[in-house]
Structures are given as structure tokens and as C-alpha cells.
PDB file of N, CA and C in Angstrom:
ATOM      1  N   UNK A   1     108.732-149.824 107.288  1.00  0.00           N
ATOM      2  CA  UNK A   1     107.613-150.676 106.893  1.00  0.00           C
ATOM      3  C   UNK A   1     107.047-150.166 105.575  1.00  0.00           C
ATOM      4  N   UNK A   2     107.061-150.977 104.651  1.00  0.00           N
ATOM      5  CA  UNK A   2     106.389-150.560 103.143  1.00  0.00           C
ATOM      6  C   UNK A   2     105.069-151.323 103.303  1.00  0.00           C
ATOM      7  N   UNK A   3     104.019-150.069 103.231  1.00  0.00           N
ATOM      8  CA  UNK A   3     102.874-149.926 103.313  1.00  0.00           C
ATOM      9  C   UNK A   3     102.335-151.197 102.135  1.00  0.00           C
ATOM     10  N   UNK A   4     102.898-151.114 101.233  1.00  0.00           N
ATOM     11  CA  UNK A   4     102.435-152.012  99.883  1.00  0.00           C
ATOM     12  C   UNK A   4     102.731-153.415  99.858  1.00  0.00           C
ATOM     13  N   UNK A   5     104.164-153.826 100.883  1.00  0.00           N
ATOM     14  CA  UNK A   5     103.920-155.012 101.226  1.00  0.00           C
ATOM     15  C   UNK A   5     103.038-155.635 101.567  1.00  0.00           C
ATOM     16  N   UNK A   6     102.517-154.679 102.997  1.00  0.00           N
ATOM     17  CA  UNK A   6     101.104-155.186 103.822  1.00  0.00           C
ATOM     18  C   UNK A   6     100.330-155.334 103.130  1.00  0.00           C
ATOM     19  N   UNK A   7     100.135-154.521 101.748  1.00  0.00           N
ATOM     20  CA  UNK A   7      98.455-154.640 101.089  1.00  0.00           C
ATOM     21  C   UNK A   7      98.497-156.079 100.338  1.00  0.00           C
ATOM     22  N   UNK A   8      99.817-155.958  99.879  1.00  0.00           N
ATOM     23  CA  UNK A   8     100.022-157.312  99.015  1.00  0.00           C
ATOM     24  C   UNK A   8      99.724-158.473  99.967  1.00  0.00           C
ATOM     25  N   UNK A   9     100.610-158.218 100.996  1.00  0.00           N
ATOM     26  CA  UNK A   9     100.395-159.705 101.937  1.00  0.00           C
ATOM     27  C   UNK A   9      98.879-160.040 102.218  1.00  0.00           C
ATOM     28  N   UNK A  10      98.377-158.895 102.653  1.00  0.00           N
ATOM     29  CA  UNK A  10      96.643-159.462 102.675  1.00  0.00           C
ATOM     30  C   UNK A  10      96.275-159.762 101.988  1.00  0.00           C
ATOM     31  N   UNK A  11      96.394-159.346 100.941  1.00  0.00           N
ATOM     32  CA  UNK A  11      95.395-159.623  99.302  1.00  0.00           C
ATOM     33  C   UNK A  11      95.648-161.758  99.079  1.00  0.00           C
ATOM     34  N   UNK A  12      96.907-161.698  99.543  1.00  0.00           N
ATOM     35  CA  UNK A  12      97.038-162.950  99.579  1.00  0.00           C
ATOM     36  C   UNK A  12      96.213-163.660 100.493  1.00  0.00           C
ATOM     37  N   UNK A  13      96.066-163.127 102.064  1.00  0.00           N
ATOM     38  CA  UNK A  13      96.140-163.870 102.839  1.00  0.00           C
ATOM     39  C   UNK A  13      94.242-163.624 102.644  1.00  0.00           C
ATOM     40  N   UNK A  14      93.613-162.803 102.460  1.00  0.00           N
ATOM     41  CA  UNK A  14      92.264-162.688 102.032  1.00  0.00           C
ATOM     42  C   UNK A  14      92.081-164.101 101.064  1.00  0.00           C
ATOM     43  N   UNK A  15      92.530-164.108 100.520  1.00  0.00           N
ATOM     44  CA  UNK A  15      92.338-164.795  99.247  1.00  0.00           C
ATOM     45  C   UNK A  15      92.366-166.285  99.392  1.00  0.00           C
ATOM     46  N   UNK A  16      93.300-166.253 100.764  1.00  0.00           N
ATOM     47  CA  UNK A  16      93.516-167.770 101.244  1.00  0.00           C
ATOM     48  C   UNK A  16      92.547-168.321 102.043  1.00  0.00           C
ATOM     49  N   UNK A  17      92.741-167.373 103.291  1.00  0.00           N
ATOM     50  CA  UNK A  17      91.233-167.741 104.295  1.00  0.00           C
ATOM     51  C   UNK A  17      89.980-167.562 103.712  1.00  0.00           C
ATOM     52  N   UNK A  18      89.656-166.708 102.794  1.00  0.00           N
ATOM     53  CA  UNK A  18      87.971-166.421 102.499  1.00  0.00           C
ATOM     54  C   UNK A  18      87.755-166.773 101.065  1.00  0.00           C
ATOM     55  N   UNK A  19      89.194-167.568 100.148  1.00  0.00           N
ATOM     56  CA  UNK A  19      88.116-168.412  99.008  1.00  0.00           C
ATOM     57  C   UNK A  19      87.982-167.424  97.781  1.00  0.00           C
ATOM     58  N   UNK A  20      88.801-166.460  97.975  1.00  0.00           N
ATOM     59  CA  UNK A  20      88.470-164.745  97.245  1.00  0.00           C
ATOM     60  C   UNK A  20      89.098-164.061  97.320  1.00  0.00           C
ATOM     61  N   UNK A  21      90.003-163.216  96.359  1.00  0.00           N
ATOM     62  CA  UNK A  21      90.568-161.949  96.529  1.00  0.00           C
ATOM     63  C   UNK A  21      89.752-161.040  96.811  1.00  0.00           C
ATOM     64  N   UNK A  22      89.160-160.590  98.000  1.00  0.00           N
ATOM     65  CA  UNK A  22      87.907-159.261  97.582  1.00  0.00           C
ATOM     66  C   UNK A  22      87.732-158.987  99.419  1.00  0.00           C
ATOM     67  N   UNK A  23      88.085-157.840  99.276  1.00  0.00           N
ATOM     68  CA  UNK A  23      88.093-156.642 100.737  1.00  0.00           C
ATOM     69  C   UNK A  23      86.509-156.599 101.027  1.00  0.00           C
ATOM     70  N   UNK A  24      85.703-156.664  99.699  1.00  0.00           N
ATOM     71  CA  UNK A  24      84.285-155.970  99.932  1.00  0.00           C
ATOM     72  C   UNK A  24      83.373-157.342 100.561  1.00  0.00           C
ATOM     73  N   UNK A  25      82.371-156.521 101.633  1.00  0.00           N
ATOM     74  CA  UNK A  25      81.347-157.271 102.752  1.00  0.00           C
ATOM     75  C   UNK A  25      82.158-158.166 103.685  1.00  0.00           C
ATOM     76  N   UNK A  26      83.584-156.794 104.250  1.00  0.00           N
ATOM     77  CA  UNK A  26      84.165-157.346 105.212  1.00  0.00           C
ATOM     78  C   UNK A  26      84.453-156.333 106.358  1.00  0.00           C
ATOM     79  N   UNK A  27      84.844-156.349 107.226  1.00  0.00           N
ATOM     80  CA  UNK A  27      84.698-155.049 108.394  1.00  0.00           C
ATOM     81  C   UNK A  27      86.815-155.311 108.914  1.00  0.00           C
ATOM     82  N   UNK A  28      86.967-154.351 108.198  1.00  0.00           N
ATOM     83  CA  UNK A  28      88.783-154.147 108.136  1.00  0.00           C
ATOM     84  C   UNK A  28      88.507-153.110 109.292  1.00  0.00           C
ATOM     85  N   UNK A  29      89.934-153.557 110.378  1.00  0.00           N
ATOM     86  CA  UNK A  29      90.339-152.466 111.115  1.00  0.00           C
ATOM     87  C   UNK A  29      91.792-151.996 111.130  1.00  0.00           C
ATOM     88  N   UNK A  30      92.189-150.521 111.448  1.00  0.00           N
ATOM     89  CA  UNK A  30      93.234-150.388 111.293  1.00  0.00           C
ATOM     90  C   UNK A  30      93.722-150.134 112.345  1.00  0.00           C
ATOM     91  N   UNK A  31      94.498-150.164 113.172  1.00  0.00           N
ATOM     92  CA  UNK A  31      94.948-149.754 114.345  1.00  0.00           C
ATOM     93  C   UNK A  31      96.295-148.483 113.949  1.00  0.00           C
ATOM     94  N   UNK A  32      96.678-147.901 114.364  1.00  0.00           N
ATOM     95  CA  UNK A  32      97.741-146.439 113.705  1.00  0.00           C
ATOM     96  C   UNK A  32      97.323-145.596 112.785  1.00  0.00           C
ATOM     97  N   UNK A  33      96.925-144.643 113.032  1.00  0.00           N
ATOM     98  CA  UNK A  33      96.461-143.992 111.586  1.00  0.00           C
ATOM     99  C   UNK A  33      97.627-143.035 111.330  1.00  0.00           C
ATOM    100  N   UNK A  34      98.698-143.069 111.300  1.00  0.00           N
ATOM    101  CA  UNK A  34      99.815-142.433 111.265  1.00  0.00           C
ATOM    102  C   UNK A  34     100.267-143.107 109.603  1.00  0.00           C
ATOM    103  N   UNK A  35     101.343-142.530 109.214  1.00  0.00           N
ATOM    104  CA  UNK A  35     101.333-142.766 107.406  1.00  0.00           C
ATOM    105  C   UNK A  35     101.271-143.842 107.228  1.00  0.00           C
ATOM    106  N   UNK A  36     101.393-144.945 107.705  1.00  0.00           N
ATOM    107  CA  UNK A  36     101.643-146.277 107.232  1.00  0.00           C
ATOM    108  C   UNK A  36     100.250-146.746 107.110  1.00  0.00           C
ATOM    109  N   UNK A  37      99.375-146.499 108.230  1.00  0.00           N
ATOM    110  CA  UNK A  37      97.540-146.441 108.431  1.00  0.00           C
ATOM    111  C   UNK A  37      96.761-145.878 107.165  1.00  0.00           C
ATOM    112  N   UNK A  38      97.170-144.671 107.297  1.00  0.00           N
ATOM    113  CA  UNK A  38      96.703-143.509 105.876  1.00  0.00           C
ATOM    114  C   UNK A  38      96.588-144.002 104.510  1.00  0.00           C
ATOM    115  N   UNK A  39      98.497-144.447 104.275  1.00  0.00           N
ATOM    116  CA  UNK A  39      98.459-145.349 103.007  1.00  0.00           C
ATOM    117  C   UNK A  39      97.861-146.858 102.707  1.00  0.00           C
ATOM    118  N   UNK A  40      97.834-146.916 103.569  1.00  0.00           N
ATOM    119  CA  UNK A  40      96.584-148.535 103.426  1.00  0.00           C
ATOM    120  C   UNK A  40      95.341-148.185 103.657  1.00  0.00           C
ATOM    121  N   UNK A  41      94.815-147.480 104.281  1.00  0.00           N
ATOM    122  CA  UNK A  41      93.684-147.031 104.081  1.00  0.00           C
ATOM    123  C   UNK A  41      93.224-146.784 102.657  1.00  0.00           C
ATOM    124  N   UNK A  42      93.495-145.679 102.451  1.00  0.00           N
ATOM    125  CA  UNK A  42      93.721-145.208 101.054  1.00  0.00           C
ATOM    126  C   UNK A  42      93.926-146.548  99.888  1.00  0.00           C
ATOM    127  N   UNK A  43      94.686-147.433 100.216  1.00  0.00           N
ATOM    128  CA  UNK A  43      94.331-148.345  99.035  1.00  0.00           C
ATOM    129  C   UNK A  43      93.174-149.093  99.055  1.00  0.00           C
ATOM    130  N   UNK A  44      92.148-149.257 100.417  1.00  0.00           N
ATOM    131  CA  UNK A  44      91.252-150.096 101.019  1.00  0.00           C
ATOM    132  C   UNK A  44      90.169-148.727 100.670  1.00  0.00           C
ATOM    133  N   UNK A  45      89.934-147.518 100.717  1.00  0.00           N
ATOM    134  CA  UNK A  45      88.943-147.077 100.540  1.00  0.00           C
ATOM    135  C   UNK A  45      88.290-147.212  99.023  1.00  0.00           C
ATOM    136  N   UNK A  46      87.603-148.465  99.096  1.00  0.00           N
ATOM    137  CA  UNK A  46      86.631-148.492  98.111  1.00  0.00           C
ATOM    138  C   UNK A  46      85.379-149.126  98.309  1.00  0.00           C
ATOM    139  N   UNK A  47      84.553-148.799  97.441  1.00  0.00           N
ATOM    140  CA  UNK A  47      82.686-149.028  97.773  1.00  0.00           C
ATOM    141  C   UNK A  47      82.375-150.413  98.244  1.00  0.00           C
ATOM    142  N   UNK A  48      82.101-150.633  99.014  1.00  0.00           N
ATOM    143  CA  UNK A  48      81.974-152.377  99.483  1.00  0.00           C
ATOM    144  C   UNK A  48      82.956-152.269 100.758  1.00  0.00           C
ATOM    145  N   UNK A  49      83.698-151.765 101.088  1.00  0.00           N
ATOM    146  CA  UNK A  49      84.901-152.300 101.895  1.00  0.00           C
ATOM    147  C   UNK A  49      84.496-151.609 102.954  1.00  0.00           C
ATOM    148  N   UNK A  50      84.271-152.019 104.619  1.00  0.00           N
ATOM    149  CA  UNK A  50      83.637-151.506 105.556  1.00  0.00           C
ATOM    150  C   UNK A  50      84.938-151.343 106.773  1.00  0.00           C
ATOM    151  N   UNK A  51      86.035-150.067 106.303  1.00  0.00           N
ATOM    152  CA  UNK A  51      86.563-149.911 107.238  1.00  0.00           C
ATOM    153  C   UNK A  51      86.485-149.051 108.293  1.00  0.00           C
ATOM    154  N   UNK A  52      87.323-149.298 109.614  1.00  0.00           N
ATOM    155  CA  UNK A  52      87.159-148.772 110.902  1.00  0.00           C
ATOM    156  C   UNK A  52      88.679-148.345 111.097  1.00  0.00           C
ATOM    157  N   UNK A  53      88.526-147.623 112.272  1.00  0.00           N
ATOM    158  CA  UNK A  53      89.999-147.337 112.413  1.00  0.00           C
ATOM    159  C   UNK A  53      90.472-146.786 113.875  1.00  0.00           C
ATOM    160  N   UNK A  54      91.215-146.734 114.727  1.00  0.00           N
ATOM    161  CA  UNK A  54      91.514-146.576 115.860  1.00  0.00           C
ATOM    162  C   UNK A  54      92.542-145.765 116.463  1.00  0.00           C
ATOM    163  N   UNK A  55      92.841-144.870 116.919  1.00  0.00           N
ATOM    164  CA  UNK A  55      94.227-143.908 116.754  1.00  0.00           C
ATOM    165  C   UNK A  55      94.058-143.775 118.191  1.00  0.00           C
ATOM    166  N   UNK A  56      95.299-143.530 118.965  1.00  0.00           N
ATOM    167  CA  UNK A  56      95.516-142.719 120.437  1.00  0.00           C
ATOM    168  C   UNK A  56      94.970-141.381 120.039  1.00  0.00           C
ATOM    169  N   UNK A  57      95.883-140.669 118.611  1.00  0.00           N
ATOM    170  CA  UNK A  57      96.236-139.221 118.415  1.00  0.00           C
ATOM    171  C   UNK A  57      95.433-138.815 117.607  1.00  0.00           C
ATOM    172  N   UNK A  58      94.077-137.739 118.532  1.00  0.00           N
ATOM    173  CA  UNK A  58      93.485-137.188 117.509  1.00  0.00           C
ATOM    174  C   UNK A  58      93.719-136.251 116.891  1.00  0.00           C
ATOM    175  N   UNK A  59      94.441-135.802 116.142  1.00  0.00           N
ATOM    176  CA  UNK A  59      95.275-135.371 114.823  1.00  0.00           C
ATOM    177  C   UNK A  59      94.828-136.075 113.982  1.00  0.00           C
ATOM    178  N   UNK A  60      95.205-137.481 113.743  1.00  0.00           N
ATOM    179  CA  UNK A  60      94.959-138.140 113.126  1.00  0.00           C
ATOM    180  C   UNK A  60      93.628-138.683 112.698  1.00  0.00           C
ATOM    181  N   UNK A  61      92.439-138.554 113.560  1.00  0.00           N
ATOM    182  CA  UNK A  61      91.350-138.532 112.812  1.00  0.00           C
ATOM    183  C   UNK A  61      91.170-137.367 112.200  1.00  0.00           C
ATOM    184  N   UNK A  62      91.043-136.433 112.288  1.00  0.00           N
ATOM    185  CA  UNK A  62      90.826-135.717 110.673  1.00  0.00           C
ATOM    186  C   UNK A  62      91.806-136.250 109.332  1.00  0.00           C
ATOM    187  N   UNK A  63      93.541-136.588 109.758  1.00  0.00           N
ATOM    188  CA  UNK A  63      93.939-137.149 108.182  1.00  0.00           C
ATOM    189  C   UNK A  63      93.020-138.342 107.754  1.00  0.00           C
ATOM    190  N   UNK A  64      92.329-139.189 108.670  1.00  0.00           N
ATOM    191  CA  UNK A  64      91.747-140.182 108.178  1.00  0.00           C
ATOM    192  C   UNK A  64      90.449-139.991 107.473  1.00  0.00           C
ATOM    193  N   UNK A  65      90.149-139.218 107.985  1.00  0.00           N
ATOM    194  CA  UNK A  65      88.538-138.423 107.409  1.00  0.00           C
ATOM    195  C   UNK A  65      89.226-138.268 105.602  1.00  0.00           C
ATOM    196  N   UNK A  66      90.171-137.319 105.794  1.00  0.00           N
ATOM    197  CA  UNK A  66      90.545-136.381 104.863  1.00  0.00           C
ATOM    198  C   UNK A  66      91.055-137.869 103.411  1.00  0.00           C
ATOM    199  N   UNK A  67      91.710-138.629 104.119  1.00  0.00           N
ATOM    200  CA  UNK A  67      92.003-139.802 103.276  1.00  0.00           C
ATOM    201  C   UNK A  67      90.808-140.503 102.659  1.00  0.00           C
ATOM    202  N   UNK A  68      89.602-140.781 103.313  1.00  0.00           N
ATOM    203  CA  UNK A  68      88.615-141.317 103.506  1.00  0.00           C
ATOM    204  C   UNK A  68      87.401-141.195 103.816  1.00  0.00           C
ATOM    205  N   UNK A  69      86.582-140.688 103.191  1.00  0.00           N
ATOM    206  CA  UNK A  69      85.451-140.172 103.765  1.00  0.00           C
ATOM    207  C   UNK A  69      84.274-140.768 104.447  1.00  0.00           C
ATOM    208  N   UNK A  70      84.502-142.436 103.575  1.00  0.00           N
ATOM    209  CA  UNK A  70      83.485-143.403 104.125  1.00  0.00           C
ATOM    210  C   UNK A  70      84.527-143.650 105.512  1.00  0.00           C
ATOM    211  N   UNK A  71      85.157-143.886 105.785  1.00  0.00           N
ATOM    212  CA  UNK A  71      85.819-144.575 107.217  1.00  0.00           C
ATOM    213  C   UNK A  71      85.266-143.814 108.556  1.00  0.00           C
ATOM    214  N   UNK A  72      85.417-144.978 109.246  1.00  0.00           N
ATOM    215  CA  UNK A  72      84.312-145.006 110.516  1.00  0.00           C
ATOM    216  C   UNK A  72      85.093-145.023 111.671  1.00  0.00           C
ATOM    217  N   UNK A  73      85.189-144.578 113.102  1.00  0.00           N
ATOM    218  CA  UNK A  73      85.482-144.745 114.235  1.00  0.00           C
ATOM    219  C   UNK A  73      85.316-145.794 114.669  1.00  0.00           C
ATOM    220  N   UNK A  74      86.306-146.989 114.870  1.00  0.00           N
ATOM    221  CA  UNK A  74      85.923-148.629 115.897  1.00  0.00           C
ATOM    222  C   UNK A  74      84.868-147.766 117.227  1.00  0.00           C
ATOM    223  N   UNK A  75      84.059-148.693 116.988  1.00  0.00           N
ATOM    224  CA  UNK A  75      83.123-148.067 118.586  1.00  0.00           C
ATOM    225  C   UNK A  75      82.935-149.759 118.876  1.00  0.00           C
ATOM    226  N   UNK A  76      83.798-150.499 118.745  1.00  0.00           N
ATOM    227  CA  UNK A  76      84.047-152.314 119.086  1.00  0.00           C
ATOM    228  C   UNK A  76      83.028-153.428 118.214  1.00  0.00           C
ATOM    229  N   UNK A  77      83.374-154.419 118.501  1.00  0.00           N
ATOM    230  CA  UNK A  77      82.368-155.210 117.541  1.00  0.00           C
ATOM    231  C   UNK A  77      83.310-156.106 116.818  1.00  0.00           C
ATOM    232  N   UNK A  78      82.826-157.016 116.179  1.00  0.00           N
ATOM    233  CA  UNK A  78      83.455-157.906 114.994  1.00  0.00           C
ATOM    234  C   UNK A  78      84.263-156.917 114.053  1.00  0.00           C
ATOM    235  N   UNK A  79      85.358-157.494 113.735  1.00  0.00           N
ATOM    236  CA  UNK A  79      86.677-157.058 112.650  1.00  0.00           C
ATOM    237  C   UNK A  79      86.925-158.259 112.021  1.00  0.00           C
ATOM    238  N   UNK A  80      86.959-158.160 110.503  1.00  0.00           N
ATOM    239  CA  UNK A  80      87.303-159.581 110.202  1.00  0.00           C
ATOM    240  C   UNK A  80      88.944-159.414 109.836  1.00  0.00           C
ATOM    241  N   UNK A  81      89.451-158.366 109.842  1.00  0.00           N
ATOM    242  CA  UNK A  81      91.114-158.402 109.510  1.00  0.00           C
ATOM    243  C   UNK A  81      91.068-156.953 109.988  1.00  0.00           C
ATOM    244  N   UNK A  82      92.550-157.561 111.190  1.00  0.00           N
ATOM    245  CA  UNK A  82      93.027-156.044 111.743  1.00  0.00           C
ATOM    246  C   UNK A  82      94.270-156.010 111.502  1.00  0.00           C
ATOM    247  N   UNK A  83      94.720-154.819 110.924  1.00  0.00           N
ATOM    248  CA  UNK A  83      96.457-154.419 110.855  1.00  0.00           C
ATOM    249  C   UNK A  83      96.753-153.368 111.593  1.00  0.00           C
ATOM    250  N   UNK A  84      97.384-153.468 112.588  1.00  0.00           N
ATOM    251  CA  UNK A  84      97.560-153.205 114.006  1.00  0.00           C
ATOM    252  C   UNK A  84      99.189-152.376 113.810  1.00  0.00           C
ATOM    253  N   UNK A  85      99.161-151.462 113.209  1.00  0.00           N
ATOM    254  CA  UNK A  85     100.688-150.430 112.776  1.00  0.00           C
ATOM    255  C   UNK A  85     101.133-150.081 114.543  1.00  0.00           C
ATOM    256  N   UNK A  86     100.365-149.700 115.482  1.00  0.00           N
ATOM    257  CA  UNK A  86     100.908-149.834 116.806  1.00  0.00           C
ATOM    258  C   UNK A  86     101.844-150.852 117.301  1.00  0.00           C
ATOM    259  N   UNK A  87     101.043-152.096 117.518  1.00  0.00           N
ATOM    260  CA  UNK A  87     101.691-153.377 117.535  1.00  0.00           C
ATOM    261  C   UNK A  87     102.614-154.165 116.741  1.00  0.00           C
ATOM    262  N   UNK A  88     102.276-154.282 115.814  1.00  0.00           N
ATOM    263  CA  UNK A  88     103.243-154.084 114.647  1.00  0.00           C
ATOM    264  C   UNK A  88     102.329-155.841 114.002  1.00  0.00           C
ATOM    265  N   UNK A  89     101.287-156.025 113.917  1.00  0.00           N
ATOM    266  CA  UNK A  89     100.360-157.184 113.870  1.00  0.00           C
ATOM    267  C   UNK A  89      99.455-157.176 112.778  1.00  0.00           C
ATOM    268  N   UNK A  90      98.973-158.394 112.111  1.00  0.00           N
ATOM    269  CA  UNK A  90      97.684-158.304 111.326  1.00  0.00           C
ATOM    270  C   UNK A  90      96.825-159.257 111.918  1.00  0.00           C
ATOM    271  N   UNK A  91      95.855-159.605 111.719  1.00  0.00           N
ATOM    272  CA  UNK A  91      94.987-160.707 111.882  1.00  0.00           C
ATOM    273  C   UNK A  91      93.944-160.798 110.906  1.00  0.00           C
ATOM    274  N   UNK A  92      93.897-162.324 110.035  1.00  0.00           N
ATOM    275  CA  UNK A  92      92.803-162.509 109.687  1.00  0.00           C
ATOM    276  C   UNK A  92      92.521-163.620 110.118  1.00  0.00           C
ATOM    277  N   UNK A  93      90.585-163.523 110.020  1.00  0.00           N
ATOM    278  CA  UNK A  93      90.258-164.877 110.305  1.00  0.00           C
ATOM    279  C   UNK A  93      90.592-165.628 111.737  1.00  0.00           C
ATOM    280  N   UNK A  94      90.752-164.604 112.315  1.00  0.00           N
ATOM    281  CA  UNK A  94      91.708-165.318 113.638  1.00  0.00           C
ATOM    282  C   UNK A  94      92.965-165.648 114.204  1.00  0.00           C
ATOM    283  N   UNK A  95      93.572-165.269 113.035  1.00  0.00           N
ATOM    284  CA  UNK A  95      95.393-165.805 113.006  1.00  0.00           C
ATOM    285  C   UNK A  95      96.093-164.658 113.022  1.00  0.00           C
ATOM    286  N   UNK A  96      96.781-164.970 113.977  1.00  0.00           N
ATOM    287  CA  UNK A  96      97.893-163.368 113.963  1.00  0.00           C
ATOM    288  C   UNK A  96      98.751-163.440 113.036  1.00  0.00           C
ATOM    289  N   UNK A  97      99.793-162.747 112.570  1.00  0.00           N
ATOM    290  CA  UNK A  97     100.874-162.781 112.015  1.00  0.00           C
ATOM    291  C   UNK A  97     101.900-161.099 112.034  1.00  0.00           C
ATOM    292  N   UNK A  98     102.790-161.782 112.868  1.00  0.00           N
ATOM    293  CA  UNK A  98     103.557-160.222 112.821  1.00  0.00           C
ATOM    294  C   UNK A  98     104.612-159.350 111.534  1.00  0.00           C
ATOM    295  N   UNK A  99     104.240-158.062 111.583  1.00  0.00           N
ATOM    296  CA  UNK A  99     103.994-157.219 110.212  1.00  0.00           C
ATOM    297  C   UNK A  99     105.555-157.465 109.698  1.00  0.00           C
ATOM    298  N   UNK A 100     106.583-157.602 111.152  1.00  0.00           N
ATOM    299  CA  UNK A 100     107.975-157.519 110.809  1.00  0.00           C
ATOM    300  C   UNK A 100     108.534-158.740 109.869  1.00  0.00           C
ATOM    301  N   UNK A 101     108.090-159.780 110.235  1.00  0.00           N
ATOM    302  CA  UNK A 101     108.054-160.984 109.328  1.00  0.00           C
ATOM    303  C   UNK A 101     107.707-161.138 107.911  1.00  0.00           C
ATOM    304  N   UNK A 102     106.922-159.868 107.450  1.00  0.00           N
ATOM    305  CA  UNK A 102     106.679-160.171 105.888  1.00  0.00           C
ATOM    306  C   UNK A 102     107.807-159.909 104.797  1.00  0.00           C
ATOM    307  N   UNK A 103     108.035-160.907 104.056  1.00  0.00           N
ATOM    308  CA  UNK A 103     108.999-160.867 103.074  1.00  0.00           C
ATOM    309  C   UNK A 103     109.165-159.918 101.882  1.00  0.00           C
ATOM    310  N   UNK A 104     109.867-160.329 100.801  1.00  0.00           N
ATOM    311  CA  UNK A 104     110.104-159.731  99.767  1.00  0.00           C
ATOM    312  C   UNK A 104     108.973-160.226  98.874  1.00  0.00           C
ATOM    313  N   UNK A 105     107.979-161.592  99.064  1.00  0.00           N
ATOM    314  CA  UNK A 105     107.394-162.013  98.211  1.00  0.00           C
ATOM    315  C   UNK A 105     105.796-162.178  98.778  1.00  0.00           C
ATOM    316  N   UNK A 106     105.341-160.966  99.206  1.00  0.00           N
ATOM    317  CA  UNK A 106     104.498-160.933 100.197  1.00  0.00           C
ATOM    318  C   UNK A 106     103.149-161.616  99.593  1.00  0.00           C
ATOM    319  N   UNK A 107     102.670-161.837  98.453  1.00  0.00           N
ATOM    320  CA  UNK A 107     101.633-162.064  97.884  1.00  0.00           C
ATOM    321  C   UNK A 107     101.588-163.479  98.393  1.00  0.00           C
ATOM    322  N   UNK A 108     102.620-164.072  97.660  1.00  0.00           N
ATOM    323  CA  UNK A 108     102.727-165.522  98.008  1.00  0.00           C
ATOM    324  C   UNK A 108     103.094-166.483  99.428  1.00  0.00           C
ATOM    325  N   UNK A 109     103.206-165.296 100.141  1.00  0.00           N
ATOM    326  CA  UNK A 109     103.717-165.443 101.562  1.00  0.00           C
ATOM    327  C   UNK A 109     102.113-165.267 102.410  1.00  0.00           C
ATOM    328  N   UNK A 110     101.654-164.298 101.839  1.00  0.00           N
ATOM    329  CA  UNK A 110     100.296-164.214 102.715  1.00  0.00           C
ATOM    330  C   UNK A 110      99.180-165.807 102.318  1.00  0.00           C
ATOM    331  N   UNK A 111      99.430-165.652 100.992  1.00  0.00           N
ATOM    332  CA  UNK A 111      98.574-167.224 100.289  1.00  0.00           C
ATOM    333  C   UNK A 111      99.276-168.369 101.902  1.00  0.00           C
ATOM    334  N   UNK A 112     100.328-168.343 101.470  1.00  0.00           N
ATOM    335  CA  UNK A 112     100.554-170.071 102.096  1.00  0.00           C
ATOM    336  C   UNK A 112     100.619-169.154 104.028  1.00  0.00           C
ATOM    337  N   UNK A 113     100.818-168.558 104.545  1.00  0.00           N
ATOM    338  CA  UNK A 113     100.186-168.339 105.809  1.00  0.00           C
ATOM    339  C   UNK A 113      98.967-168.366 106.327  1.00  0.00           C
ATOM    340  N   UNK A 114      97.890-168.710 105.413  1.00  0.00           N
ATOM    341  CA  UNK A 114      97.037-168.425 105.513  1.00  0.00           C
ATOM    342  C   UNK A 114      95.755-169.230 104.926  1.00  0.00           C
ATOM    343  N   UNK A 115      96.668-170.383 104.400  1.00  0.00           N
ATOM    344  CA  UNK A 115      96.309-171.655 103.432  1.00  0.00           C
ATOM    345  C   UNK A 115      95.439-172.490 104.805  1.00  0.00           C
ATOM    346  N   UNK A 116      94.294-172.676 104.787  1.00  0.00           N
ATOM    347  CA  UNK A 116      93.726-173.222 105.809  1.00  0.00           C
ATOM    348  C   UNK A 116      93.152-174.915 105.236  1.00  0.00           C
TER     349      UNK A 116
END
């Protein structure tokens, strides 16, 4: 799984459902914080962007700390886009879409999945 697909595919699929390319005054969850979690995190940790994150293995909350300093423990609640590296899933807006399915042209693939 290339971590950079996923970011691309959202950026699209953000952009489709919410009218906007823009992560910020939204509540992202991650499900895996194992490398694939880490490296999307890491592209999502910026000022405005209100992520959460969820791991079986606590190991992995300290790399997430360590990646991230603003990132928060899910303690439940509204998520407006979850990428679910366990399951192998994203969701925005309500719509699933599974991670194995994303293409070579993920930008434009997340736009029209997501074209409401």
C-alpha cells in the first residue's frame, strides 16, 4: 500500500464531497498507526487539521505522539473521514471505499468517487 496514493485519493475525494481541497476544521481518523498510519499522519499533521487515531498496539502510540504532537486518542464521537489501514477502508462523508481499489490515478479517482 503506497501511503501517497491514499493522500492523493483523499485530497480528491475531500475536494469532491466538501466543495474544497482543505483537511482543516475537519476531525480525520486513522485507524493503524503502523507505517502506513504514521506516513499519512505525518502528511495530515498540520495547524487546522483535527486528527485522532486508534491502534490495538500500544507501541504505537508513542510513534504517533513522536510523528505528531497535536494528535489525539479517538475517545468516539463524529469523524468526518476515516482511513481504516486495519480494514483496509476510507470513508468520507459517509461513503466507504476500499483502500485496495485505488488506482494509478488516485487524484482523479477520488474526485469522481466522490462527485456527489
Amino acid at each position: 500500500m503506497k501511503t501517497n496514493r491514499v493522500f492523493q485519493f483523499l485530497r480528491g475525494a475531500v475536494r469532491s464531497a466538501y466543495g474544497e481541497e482543505n483537511f482543516r476544521n475537519k476531525t480525520l481518523l486513522i485507524i493503524g498507526m503502523s507505517r502506513n498510519g504514521q506516513d499519512l499522519l505525518n502528511r495530515l499533521c498540520i495547524n487546522g487539521v483535527n486528527v485522532k487515531f486508534q491502534d490495538p498496539k500500544v507501541s504505537n502510540y508513542q510513534r504517533s505522539f513522536a510523528v505528531c504532537r497535536d494528535v489525539d486518542i479517538y475517545k468516539g464521537g463524529k469523524a468526518d473521514i476515516v482511513v481504516d489501514f486495519s480494514n483496509r477502508y476510507l470513508n468520507v462523508r459517509g461513503r466507504s471505499f476500499p483502500l485496495d481499489k485505488i488506482g494509478d490515478n488516485p487524484y482523479t479517482q477520488g474526485i469522481h468517487e466522490y462527485y456527489l
